[in-house]
N, C-alpha and C. Protein backbone atom coordinates (compact mmCIF):
# COMPACT_ATOMS: atom_id res chain seq x y z
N UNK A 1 93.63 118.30 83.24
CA UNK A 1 93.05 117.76 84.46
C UNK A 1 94.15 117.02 85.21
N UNK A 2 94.77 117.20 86.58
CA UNK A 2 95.57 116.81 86.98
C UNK A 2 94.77 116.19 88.76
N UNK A 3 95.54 115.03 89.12
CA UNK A 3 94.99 114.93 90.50
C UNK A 3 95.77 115.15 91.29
N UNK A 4 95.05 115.46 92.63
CA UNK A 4 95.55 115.84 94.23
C UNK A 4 97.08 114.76 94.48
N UNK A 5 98.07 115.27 94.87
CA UNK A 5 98.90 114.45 95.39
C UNK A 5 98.91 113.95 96.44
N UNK A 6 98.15 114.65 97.06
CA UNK A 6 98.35 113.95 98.38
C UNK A 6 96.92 113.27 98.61
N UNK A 7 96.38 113.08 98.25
CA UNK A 7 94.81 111.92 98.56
C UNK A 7 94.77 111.30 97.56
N UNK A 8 94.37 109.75 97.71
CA UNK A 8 94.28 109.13 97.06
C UNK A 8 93.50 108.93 95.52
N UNK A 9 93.92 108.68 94.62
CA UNK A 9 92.67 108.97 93.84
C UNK A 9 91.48 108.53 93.27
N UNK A 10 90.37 109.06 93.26
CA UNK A 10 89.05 109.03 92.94
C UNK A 10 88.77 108.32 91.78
N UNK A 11 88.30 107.11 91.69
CA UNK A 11 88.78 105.87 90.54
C UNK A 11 87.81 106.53 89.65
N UNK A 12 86.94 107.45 89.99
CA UNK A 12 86.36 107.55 88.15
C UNK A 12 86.68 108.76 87.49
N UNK A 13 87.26 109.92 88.39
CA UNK A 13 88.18 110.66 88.44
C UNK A 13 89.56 109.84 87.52
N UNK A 14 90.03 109.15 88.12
CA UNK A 14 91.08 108.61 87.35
C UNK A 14 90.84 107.84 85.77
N UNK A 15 89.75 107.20 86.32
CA UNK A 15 89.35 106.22 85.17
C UNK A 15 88.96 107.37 83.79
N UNK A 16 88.28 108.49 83.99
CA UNK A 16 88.22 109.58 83.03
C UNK A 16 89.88 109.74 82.25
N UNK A 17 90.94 110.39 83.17
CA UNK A 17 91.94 111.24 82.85
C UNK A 17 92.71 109.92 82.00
N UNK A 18 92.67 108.45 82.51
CA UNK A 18 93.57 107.61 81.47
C UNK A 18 93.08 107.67 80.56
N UNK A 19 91.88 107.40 80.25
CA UNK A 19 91.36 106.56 79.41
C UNK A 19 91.33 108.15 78.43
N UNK A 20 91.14 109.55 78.40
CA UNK A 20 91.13 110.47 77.88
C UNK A 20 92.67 110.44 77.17
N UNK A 21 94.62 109.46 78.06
CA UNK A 21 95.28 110.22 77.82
C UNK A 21 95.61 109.31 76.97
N UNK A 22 95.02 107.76 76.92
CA UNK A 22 94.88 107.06 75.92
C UNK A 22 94.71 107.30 74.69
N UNK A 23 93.65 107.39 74.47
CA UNK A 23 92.87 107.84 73.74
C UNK A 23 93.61 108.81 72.44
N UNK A 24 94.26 109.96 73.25
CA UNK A 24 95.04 111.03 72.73
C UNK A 24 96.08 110.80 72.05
N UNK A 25 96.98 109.62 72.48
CA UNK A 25 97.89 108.71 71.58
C UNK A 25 98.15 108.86 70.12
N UNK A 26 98.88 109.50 69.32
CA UNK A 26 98.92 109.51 68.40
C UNK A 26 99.00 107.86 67.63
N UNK A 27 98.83 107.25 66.69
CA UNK A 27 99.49 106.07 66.05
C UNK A 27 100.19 105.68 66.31
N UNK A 28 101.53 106.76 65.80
CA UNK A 28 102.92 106.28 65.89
C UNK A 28 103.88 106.22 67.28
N UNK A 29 102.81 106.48 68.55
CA UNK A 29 102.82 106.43 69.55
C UNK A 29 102.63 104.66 70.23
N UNK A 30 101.47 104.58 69.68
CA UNK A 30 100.97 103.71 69.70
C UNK A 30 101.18 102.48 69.92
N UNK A 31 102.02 102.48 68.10
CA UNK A 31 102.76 101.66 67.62
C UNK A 31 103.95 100.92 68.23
N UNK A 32 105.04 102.36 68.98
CA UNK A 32 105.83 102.00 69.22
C UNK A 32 105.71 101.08 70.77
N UNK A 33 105.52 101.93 71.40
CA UNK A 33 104.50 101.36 72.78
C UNK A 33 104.22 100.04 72.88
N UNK A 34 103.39 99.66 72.12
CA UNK A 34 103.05 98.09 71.53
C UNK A 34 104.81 97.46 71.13
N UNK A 35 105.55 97.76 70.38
CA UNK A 35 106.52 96.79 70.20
C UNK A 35 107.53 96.87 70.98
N UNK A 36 107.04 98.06 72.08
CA UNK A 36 108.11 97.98 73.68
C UNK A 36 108.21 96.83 74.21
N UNK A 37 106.52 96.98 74.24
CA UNK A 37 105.49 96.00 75.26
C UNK A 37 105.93 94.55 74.57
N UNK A 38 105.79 94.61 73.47
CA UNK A 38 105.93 93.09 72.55
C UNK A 38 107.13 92.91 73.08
N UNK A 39 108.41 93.22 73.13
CA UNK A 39 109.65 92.92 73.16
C UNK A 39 109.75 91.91 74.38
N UNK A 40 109.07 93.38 75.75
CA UNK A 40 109.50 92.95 76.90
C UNK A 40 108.75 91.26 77.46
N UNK A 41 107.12 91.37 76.32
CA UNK A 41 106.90 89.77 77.24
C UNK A 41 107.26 89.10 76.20
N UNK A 42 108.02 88.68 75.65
CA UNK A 42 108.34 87.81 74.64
C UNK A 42 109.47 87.00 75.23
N UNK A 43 110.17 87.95 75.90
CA UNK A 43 111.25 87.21 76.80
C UNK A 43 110.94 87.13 77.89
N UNK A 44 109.90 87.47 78.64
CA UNK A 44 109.20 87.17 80.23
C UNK A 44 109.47 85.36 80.18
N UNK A 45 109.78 84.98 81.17
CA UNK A 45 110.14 83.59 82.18
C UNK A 45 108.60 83.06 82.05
N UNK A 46 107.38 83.83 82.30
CA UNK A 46 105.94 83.65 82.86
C UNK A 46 105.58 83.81 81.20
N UNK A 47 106.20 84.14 80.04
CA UNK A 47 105.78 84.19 78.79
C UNK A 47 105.92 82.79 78.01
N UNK A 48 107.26 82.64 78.21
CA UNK A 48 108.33 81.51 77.42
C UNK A 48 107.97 80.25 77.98
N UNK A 49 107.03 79.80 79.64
CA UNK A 49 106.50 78.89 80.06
C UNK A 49 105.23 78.48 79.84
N UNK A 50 104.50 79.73 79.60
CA UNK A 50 103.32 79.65 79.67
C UNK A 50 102.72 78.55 78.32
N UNK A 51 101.59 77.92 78.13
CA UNK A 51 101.70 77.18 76.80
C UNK A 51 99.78 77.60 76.65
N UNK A 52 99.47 78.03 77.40
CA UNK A 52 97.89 78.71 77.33
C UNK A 52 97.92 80.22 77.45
N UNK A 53 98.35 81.19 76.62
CA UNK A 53 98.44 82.27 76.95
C UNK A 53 96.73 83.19 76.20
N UNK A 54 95.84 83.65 77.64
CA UNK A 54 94.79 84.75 77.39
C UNK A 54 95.19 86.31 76.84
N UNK A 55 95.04 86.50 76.06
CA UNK A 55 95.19 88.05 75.91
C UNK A 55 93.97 88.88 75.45
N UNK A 56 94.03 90.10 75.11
CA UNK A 56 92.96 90.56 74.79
C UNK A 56 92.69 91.78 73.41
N UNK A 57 91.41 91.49 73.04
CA UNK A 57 91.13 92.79 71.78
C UNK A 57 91.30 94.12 71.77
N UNK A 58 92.58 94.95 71.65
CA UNK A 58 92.89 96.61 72.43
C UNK A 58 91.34 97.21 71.52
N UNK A 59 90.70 97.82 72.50
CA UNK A 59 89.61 98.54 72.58
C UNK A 59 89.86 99.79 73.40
N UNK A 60 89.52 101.06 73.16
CA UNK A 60 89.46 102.18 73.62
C UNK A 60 90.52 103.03 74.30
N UNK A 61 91.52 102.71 72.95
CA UNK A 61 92.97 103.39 73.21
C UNK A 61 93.71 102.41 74.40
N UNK A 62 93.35 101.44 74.25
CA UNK A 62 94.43 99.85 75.33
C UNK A 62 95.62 100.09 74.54
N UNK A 63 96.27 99.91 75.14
CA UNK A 63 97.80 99.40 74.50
C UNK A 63 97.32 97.65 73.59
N UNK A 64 98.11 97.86 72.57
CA UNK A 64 97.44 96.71 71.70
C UNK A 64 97.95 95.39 71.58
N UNK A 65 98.12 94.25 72.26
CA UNK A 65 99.05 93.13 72.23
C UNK A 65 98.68 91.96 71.04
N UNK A 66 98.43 92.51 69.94
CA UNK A 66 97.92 92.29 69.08
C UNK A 66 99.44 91.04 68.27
N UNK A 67 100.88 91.98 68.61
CA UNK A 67 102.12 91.59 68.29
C UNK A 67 102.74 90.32 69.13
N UNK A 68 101.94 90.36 70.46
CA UNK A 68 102.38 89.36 71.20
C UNK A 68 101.38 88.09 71.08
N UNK A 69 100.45 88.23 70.40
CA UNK A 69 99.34 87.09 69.75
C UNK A 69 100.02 86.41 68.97
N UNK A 70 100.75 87.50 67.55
CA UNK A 70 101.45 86.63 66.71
C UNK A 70 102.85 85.74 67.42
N UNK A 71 103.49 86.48 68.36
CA UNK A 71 104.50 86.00 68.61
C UNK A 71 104.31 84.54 69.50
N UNK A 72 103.00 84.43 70.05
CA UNK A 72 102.40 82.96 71.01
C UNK A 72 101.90 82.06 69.66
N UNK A 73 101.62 82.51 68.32
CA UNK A 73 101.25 81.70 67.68
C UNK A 73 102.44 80.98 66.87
N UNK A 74 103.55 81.91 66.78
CA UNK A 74 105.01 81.59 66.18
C UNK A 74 105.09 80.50 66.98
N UNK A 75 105.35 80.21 68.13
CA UNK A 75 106.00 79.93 69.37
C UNK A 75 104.96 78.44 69.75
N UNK A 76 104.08 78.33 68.84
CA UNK A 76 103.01 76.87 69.38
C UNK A 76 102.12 77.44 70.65
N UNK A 77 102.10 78.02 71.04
CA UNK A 77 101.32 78.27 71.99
C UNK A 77 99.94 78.36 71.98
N UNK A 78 98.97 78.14 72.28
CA UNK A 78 97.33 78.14 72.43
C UNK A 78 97.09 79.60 72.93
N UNK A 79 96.32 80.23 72.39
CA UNK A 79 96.37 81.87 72.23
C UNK A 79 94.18 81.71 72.48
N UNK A 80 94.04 82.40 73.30
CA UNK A 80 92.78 82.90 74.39
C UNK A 80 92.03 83.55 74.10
N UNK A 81 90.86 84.25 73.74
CA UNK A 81 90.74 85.79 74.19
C UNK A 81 89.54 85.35 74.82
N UNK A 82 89.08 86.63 75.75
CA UNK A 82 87.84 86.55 76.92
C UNK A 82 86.49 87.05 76.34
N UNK A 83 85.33 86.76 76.84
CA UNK A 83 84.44 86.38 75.85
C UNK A 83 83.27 86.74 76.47
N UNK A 84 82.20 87.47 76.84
CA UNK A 84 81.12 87.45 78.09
C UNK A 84 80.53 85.77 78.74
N UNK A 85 80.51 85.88 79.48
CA UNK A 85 80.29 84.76 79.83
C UNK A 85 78.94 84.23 79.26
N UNK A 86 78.59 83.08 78.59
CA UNK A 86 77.13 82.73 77.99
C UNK A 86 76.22 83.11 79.39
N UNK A 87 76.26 82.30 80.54
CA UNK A 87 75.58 81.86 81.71
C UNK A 87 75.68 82.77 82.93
N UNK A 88 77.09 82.96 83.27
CA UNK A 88 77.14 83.83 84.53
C UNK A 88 77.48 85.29 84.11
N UNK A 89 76.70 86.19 85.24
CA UNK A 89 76.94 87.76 84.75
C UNK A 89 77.83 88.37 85.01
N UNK A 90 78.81 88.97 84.28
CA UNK A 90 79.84 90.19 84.73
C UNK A 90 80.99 89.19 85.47
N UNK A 91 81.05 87.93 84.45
CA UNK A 91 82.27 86.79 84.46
C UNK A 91 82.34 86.68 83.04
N UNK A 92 84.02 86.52 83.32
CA UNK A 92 84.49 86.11 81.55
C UNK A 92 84.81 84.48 81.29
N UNK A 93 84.22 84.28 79.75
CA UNK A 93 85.04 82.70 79.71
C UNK A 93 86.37 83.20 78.85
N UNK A 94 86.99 82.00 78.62
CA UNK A 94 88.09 82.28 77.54
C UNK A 94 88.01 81.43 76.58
N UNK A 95 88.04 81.43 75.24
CA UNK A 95 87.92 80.69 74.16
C UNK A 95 89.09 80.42 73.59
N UNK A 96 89.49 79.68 72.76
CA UNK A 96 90.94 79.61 72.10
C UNK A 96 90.46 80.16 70.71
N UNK A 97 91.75 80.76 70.37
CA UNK A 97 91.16 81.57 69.44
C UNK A 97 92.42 81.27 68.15
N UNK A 98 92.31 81.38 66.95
CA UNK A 98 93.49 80.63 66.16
C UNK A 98 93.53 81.72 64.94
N UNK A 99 94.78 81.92 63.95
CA UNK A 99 94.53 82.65 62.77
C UNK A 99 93.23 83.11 62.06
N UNK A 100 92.71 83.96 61.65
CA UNK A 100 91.77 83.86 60.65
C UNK A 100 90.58 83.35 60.95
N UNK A 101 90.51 83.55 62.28
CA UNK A 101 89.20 83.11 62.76
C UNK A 101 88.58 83.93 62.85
N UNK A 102 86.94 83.84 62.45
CA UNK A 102 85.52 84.90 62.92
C UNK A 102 85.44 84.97 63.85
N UNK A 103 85.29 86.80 64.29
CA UNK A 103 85.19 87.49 65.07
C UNK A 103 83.46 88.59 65.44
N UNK A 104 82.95 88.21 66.39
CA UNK A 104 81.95 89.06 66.26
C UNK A 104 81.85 90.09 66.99
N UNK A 105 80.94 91.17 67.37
CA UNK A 105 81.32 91.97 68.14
C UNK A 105 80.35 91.56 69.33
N UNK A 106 80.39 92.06 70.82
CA UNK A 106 79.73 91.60 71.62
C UNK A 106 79.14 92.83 71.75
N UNK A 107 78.01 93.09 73.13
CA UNK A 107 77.40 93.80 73.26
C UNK A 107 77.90 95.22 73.56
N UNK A 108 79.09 95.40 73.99
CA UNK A 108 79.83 96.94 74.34
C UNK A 108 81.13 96.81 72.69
N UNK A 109 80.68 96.03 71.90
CA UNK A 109 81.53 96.17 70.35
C UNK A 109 83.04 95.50 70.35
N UNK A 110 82.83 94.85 71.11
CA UNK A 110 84.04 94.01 71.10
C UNK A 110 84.04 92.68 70.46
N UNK A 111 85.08 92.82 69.67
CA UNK A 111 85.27 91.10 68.94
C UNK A 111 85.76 89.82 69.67
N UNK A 112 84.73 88.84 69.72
CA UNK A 112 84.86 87.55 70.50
C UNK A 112 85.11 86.87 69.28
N UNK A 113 85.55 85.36 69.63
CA UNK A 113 85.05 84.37 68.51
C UNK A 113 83.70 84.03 68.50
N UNK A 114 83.48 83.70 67.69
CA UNK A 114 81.82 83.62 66.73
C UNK A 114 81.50 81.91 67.68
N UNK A 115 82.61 81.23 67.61
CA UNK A 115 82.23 79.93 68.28
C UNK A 115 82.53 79.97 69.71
N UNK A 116 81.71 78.90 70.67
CA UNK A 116 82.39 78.81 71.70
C UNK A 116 83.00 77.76 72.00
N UNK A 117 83.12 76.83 70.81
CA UNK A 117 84.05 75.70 71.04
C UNK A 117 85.62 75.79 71.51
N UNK A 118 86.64 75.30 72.36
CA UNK A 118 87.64 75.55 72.81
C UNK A 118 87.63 75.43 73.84
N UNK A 119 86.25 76.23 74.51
CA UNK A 119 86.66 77.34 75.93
C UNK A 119 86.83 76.39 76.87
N UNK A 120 88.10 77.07 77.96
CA UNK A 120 88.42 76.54 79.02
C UNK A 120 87.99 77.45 80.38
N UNK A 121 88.34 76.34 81.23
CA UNK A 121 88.24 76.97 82.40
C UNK A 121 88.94 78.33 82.94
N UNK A 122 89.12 79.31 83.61
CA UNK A 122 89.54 79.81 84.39
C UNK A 122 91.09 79.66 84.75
N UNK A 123 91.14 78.99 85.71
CA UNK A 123 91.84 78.30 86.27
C UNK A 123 93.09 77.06 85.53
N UNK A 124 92.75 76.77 84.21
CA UNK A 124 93.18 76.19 82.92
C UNK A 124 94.13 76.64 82.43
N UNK A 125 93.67 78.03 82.66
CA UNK A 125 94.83 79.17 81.67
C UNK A 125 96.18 78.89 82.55
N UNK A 126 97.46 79.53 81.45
CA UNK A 126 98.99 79.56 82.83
C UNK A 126 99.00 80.84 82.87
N UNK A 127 98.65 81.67 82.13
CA UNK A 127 99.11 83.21 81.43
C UNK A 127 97.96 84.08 81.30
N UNK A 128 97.34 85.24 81.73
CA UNK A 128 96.14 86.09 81.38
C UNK A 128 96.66 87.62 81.52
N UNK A 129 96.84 87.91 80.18
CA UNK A 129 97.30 89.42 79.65
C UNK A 129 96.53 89.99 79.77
N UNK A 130 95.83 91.05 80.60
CA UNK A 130 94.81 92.30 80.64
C UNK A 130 95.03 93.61 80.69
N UNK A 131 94.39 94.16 79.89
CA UNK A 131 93.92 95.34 79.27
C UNK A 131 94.05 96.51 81.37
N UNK A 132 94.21 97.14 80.84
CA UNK A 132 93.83 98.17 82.52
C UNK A 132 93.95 99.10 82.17
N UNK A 133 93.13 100.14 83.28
CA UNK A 133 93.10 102.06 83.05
C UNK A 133 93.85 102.84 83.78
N UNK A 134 94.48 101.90 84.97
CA UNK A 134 95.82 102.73 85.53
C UNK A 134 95.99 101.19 86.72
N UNK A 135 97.69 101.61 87.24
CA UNK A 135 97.83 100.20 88.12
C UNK A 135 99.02 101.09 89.12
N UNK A 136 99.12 100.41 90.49
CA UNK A 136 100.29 100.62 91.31
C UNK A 136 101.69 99.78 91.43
N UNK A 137 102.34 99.84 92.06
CA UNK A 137 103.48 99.11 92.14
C UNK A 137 103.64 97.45 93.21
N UNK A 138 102.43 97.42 93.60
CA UNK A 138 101.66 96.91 94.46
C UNK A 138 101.00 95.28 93.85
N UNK A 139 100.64 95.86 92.31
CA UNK A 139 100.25 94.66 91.89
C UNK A 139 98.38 95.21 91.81
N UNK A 140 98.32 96.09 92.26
CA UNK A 140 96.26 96.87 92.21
C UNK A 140 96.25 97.50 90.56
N UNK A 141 94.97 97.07 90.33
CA UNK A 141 94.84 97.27 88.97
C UNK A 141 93.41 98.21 88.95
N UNK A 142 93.32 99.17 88.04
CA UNK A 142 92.03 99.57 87.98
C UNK A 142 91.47 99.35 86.62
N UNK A 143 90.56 98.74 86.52
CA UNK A 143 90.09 98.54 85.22
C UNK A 143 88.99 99.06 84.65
N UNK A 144 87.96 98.86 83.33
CA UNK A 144 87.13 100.00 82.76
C UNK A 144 85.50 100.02 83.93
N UNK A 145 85.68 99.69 84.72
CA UNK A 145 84.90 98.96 86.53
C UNK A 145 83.72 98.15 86.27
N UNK A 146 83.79 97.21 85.01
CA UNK A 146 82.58 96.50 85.18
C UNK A 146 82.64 95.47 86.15
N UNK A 147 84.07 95.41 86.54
CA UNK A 147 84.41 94.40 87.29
C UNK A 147 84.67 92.91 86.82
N UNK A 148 84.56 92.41 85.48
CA UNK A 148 84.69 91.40 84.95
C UNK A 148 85.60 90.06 85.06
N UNK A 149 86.85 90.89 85.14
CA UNK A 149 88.07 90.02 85.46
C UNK A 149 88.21 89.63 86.88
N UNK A 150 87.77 90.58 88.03
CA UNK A 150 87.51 90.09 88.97
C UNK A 150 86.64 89.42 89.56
N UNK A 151 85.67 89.73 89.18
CA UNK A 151 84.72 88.58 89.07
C UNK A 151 85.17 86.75 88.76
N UNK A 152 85.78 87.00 87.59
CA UNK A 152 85.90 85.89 86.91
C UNK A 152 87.53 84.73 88.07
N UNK A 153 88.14 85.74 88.10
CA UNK A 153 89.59 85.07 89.27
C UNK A 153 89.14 85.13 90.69
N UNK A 154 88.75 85.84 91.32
CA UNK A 154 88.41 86.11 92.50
C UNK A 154 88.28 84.34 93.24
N UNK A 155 87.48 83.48 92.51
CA UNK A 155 87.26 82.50 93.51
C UNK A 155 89.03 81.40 92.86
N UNK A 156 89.63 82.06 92.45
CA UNK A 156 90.43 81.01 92.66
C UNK A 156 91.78 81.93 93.89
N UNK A 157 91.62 83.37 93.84
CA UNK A 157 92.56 83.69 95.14
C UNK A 157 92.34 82.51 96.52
N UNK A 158 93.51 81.81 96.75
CA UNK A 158 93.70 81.73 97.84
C UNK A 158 93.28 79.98 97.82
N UNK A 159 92.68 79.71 96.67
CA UNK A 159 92.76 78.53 96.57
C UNK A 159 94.10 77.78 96.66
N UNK A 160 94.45 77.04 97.50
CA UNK A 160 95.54 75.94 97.79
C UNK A 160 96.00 74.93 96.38
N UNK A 161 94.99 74.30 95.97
CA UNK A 161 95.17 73.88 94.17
C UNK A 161 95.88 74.69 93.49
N UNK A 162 95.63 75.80 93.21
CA UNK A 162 96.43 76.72 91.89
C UNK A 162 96.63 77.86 92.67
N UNK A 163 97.66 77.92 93.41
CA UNK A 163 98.32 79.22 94.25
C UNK A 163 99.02 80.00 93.15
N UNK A 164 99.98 79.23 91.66
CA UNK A 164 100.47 80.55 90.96
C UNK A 164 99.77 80.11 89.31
N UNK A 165 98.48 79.91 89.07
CA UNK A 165 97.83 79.89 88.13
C UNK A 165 96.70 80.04 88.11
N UNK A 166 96.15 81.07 87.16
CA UNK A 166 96.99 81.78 86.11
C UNK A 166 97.39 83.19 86.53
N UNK A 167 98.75 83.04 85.67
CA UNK A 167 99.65 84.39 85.91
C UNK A 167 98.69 85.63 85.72
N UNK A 168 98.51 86.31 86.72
CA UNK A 168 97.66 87.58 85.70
C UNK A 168 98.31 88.69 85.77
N UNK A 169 98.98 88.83 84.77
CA UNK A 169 99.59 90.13 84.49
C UNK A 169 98.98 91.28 83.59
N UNK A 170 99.33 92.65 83.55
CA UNK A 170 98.36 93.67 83.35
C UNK A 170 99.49 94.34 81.90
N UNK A 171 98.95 94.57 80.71
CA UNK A 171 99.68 95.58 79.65
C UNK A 171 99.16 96.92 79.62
N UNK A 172 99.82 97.56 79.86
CA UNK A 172 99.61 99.14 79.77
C UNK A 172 100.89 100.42 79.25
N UNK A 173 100.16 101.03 78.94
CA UNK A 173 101.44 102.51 78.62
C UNK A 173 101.87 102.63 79.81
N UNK A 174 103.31 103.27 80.15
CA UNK A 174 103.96 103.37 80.83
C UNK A 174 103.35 104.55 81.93
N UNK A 175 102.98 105.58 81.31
CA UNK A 175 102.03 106.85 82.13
C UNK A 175 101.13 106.14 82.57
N UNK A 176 100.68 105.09 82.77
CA UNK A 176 99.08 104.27 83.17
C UNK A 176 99.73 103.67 84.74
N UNK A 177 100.86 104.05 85.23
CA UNK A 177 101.29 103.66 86.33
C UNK A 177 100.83 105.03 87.23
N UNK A 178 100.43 105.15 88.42
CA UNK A 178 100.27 106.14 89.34
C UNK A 178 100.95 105.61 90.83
N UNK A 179 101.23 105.71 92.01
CA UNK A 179 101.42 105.73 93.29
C UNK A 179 101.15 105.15 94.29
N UNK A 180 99.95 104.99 93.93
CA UNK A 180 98.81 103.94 94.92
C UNK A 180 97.23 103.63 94.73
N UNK A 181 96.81 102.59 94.28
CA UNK A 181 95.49 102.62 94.26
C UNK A 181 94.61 102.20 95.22
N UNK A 182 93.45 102.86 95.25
CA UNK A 182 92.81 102.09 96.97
C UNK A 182 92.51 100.44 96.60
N UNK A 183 92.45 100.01 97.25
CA UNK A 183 92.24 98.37 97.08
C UNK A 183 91.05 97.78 98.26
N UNK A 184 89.95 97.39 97.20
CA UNK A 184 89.06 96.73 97.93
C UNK A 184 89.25 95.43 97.84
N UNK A 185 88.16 94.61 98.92
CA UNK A 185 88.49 93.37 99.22
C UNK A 185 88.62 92.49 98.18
N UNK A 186 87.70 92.83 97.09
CA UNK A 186 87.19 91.96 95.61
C UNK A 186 87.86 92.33 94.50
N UNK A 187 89.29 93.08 94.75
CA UNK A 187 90.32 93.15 93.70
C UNK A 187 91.13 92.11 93.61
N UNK A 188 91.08 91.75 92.71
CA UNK A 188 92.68 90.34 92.48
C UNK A 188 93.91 91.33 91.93
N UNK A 189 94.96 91.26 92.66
CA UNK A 189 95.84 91.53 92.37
C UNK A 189 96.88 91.06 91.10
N UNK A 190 97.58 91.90 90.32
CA UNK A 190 98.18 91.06 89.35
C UNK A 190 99.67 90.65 89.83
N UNK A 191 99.92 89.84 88.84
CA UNK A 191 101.53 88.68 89.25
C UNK A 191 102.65 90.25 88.83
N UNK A 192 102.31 90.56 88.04
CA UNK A 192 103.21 92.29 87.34
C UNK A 192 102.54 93.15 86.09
N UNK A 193 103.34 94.19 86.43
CA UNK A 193 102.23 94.65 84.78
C UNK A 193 103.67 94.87 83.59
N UNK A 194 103.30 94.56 82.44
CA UNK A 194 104.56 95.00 81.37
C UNK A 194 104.15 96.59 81.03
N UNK A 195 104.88 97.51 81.06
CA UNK A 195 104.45 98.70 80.06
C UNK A 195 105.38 98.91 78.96
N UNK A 196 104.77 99.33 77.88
CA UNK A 196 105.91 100.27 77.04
C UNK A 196 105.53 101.60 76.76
């Protein structure tokens, strides 16, 4: 399945063909990909500052930053993951999340922490690593479209208080880059994306 070059492309059209080329990934593909990715934010400026870094559980062939968890926990850092929101719909909180901590699965099978003690604000975080299904050069991200993450940043774009927090940068395989994505008004753009 290949798309039109010259028209833009059809986000569930697209959202199919990544998430299919994901998916297809052998392991040792995988693997390596991940300790590209590990390498490159380990030495990121927006990594080595950050002292609240969000990341997330690789679910459904994500690239897995599973390596850059350990490396924020080496490093003292307060390590995140996003969580359904208890109260508001199709918004994420973030919990702090530590070694050896219980994990449950949420309603689409994803592992949260079991507690919600920790959780911070939004806006709290310096650093938010996300998962995506293809991105442009632009900083447009397309994600699995529940819309969650945008939801959840959206009201701090443009806020005067926290103009460069939190960083939101996007991890993906390197093929998860395309040309141009259409961009609606209620996309937050990311700070960069790492691939390996």
């Amino acid at each position: 399945m290949s798309l039109p070059a010259e028209a833009p492309p059809d986000p569930r059209q697209l959202r199919r063909l990544m998430r299919a080329r994901r998916r297809a990934l052998r392991s040792g593909q995988r693997k390596a990909a991940a300790a590209r990715l590990a390498l490159q934010v380990a030495r990121s400026p927006l990594f080595l500052r950050a002292r609240r870094v969000a990341l997330y559980l690789a679910a459904d062939g994500e690239i897995d930053p599973a390596a850059i968890r350990r490396i924020a926990w080496r490093l003292g850092k307060q390590v995140y993951l996003p969580v359904l929101h208890p109260r508001q719909q199709k918004r994420l909180a973030f919990v702090q999340f530590g070694r050896g901590e219980c994990l449950l699965p949420n309603r689409f099978g994803i592992g949260e922490p079991a507690a919600l003690a920790g959780r911070v604000r939004p806006w709290q975080l310096d650093l938010v690593l996300m998962p995506l299904v293809a991105y442009d050069a632009s900083g447009g991200r397309l994600g699995m479209g529940g819309g969650y993450y945008d939801r959840t940043f959206a009201p701090l774009q443009g806020d005067c208080r926290w103009p460069r927090r939190p960083a939101l940068v996007g991890l993906a395989y390197r093929f998860q880059q395309v040309a141009a994505l259409p961009q609606r008004p209620w996309d937050v753009p990311l700070r960069r994306v790492y691939a390996g």
